[in-house]
Protein backbone atom coordinates (compact mmCIF):
# COMPACT_ATOMS: atom_id res chain seq x y z
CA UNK A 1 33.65 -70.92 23.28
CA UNK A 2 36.31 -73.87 22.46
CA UNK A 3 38.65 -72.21 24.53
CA UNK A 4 35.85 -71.85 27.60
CA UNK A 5 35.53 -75.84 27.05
CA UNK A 6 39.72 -76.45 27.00
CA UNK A 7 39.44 -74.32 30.21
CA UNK A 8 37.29 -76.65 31.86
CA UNK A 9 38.63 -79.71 30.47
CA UNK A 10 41.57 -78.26 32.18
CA UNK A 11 40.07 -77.70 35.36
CA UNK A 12 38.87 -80.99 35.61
CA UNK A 13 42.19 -82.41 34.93
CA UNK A 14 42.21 -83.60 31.69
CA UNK A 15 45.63 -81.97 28.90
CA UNK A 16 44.40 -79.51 26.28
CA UNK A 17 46.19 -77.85 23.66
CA UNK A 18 44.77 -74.53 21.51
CA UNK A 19 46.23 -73.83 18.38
CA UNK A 20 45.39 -72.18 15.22
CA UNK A 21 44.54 -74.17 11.95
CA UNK A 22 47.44 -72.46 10.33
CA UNK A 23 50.01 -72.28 13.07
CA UNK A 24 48.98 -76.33 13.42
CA UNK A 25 49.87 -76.74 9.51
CA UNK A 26 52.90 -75.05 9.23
CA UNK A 27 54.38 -77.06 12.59
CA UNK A 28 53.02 -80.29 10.67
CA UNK A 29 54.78 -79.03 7.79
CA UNK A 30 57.54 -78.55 9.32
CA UNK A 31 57.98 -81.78 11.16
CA UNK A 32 57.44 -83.69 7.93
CA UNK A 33 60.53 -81.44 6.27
CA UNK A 34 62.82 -82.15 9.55
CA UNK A 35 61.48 -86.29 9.64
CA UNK A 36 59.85 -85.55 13.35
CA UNK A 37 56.00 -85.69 11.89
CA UNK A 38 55.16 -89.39 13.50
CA UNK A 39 56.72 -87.69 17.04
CA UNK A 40 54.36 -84.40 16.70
CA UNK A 41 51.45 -86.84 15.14
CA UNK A 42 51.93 -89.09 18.53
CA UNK A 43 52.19 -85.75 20.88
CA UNK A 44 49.31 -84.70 19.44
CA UNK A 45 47.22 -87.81 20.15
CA UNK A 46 47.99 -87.55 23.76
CA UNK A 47 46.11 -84.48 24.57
CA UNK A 48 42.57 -85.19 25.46
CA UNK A 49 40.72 -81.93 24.20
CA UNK A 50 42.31 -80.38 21.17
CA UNK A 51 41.22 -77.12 19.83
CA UNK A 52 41.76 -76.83 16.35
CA UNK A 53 40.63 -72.58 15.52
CA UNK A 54 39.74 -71.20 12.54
CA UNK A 55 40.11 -74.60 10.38
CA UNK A 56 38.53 -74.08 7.01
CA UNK A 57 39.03 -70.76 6.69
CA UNK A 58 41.25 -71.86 3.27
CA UNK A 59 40.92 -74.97 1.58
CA UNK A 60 43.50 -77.11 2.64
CA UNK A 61 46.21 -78.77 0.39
CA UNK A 62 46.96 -82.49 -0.19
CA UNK A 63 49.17 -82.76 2.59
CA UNK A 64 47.14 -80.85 5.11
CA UNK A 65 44.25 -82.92 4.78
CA UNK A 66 46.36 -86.08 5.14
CA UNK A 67 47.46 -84.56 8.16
CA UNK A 68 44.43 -83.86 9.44
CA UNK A 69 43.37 -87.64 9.00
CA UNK A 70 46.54 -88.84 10.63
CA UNK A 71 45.38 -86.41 13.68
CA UNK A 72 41.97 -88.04 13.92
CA UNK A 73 43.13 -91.51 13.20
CA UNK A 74 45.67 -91.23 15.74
CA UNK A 75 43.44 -89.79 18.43
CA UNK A 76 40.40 -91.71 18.06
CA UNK A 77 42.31 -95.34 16.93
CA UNK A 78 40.42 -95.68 13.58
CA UNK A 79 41.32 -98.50 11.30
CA UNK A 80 40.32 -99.37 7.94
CA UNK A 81 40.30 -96.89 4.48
CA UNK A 82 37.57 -95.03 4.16
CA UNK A 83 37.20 -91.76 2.14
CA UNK A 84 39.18 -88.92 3.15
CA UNK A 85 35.82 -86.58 3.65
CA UNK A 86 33.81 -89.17 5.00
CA UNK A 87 36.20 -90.37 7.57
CA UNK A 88 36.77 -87.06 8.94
CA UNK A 89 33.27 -86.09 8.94
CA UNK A 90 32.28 -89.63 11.03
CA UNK A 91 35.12 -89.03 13.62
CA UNK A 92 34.22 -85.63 14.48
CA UNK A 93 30.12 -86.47 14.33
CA UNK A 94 30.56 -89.76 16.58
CA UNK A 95 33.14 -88.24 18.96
CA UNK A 96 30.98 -85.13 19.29
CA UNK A 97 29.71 -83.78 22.77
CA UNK A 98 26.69 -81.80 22.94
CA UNK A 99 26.86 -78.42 24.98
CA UNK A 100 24.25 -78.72 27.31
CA UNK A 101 25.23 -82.01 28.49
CA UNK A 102 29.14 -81.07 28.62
CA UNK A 103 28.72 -77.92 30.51
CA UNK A 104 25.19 -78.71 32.31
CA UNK A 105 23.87 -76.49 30.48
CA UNK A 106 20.07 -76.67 29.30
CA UNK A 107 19.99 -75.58 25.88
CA UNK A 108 16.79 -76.97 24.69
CA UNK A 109 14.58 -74.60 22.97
CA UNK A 110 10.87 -74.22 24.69
């Protein structure tokens, strides 16, 4: 389904990028080790639809969650210290789309 959504956003001209949860860590990881993580951070934050699969499928160390907060920080321009958990959770809820209206879909139960 996310990747049926990147393919539109595609379509309709907008950048998308599809990458596993753990392929995604271990390039973060690996830009942090060579000093490049603020240049993959800031690549990142250009594409307009990211798809992020299989995140959560393992809890997610120190430095993988501070990742993940850079990533949303950076692509939504949040400012200000909340909570790890909370901040996530409010930048994916407010910046959510809802099917229907994305894809013209009517999804509404009768």
């Amino acid at each position: 389904m996310a990747c049926a959504l990147a393919q539109k956003a595609c379509r309709d001209g907008y950048s998308a990028l599809y990458t596993r949860a753990q392929s995604l860590c271990r390039d973060l990881a690996m830009a942090r080790a060579d000093g490049s993580l603020r240049s993959l951070l800031t690549r990142l934050s250009r594409i307009d639809v990211l798809v992020i699969d299989d995140w959560a499928m393992a809890p997610l160390s120190e430095p993988e969650r501070r990742d993940f907060w850079e990533i949303c920080k950076d692509r939504y321009q949040v400012l200000g210290d909340p909570t790890l958990a909370d901040g996530i959770l409010d930048r994916l809820v407010h910046n959510a789309h809802r099917l229907e209206r994305l894809l013209g879909l009517n999804l509404a139960k009768p």
